[in-house]
Protein backbone atom coordinates (compact mmCIF):
# COMPACT_ATOMS: atom_id res chain seq x y z
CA UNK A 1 37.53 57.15 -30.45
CA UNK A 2 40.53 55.25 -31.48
CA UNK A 3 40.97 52.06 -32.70
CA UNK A 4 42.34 50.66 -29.98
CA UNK A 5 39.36 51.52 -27.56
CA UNK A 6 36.95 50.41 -31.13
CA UNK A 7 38.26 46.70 -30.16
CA UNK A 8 37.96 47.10 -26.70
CA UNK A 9 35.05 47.81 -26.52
CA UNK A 10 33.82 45.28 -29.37
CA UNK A 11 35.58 43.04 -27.39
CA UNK A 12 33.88 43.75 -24.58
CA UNK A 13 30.16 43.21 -26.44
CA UNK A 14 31.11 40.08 -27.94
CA UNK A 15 32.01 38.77 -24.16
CA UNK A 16 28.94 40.25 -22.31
CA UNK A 17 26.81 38.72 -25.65
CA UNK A 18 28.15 35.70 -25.12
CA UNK A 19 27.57 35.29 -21.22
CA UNK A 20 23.89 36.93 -21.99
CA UNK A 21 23.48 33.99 -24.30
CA UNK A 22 24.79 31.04 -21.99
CA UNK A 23 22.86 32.40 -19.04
CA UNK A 24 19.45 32.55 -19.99
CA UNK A 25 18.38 29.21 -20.29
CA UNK A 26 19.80 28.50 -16.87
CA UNK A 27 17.77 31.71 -15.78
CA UNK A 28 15.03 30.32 -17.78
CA UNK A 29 14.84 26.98 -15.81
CA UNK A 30 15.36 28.15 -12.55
CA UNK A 31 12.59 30.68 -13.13
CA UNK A 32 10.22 27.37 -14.13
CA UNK A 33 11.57 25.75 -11.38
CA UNK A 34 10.67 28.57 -8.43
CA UNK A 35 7.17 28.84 -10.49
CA UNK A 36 6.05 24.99 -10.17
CA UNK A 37 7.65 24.52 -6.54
CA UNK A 38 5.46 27.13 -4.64
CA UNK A 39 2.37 26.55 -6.70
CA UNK A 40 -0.88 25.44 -4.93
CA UNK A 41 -3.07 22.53 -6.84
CA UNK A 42 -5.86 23.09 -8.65
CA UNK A 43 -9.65 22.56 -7.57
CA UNK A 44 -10.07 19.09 -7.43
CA UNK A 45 -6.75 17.94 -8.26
CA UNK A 46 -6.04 13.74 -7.70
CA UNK A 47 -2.93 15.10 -5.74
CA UNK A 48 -1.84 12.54 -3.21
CA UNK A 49 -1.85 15.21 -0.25
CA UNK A 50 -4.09 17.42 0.40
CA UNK A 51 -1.87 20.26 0.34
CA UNK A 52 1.63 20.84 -0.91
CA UNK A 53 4.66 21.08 1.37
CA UNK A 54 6.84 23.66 1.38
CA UNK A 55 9.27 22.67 -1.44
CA UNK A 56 7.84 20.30 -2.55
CA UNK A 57 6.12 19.59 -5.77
CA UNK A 58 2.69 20.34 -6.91
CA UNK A 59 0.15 18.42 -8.17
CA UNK A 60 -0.18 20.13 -11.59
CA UNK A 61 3.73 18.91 -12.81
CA UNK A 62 3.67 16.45 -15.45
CA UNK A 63 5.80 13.63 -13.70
CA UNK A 64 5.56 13.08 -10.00
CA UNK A 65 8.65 13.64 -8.27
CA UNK A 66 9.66 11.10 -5.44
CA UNK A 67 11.61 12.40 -2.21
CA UNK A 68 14.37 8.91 -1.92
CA UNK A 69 16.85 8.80 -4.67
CA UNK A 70 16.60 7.52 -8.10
CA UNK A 71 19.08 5.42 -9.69
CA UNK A 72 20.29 4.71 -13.06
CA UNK A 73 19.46 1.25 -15.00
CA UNK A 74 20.09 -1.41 -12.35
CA UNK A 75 22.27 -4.50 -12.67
CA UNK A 76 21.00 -7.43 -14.06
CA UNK A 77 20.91 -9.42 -10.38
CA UNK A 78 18.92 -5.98 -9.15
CA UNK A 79 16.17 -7.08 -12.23
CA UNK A 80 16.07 -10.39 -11.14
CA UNK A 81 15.79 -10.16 -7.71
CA UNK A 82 12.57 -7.50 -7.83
CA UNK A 83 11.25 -9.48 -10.93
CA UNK A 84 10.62 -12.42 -8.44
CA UNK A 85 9.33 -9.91 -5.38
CA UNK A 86 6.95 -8.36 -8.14
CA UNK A 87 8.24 -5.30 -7.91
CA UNK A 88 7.78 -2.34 -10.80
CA UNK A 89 10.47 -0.31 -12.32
CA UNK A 90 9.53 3.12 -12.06
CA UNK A 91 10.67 5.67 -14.64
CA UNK A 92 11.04 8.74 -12.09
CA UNK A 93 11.81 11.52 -15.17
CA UNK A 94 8.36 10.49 -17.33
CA UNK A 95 6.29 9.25 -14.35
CA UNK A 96 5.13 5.66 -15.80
CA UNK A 97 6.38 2.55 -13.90
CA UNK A 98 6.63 -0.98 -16.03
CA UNK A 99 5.47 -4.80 -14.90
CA UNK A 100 8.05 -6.15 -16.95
CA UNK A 101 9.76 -5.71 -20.89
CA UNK A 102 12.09 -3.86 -22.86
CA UNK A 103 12.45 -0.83 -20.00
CA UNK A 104 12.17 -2.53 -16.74
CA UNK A 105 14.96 -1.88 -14.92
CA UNK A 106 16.88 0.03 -18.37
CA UNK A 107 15.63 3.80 -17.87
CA UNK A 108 18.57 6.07 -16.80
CA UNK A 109 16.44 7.63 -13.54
CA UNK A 110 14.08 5.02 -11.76
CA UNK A 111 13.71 2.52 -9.34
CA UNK A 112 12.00 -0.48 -7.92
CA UNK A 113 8.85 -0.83 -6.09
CA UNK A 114 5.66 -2.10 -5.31
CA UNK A 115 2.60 -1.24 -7.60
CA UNK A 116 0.38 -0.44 -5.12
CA UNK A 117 3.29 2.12 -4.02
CA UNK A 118 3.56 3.75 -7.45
CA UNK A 119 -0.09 4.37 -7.71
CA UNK A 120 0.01 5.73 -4.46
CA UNK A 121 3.08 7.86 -5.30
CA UNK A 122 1.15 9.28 -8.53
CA UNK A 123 2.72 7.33 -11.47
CA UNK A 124 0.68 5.13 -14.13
CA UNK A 125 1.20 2.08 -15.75
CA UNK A 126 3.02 1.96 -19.30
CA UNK A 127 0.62 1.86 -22.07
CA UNK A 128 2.89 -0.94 -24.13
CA UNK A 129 5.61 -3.25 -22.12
């Protein structure tokens, strides 16, 4: 072999290395993805339905997922106005909602609603406002 095909094909393995590389996590996370979306709660889960639709998630994922869109950290006349409806910020990435202090209305994915809603929806209070 010559030295010209040599850095080919070195050429070559650093590329494929380097696509190998980049692509697995992606692979990774859509693998964890498929796993958690099809997977049927456990025995006496405090799931909200009793069983899981078809795409949607299960009861055993860490934060409960909500089906309208979340929003970044609202405006400051968004805070105010659901402040005085009593309304609850709810962090949709960790699952905890908040009555009021540093994080209502600051977390980059959330939204506003009722409590009783959020319990019903599957998220808990915040341990410290």
């Amino acid at each position: 072999m010559d030295q010209a095909s040599r850095r080919l094909w070195s050429c070559l393995y650093v590329v494929l290395l380097g696509l190998a590389v980049g692509v697995s996590p992606v692979l990774a996370m859509a693998q964890t993805s498929t796993n958690n979306m099809g997977s049927a709660p456990a025995k006496g889960s405090d799931s909200p339905s009793a069983a899981p639709q078809s795409g949607a998630p299960s009861g055993n994922m860490a934060a409960p997922k909500s089906t309208s869109k979340t929003t970044g950290a609202a405006s400051s006349q968004d805070i105010a106005a659901a402040k005085a409806s009593g309304k609850v910020w709810v962090n949709t990435d960790s699952g905890v909602y908040h009555k009021g202090g540093r994080w209502y209305g600051k977390t980059k994915a959330g939204k506003f609603m009722t409590e009783a809603e959020a319990k019903a929806a599957g998220y808990k209070a915040a341990h410290k406002e």
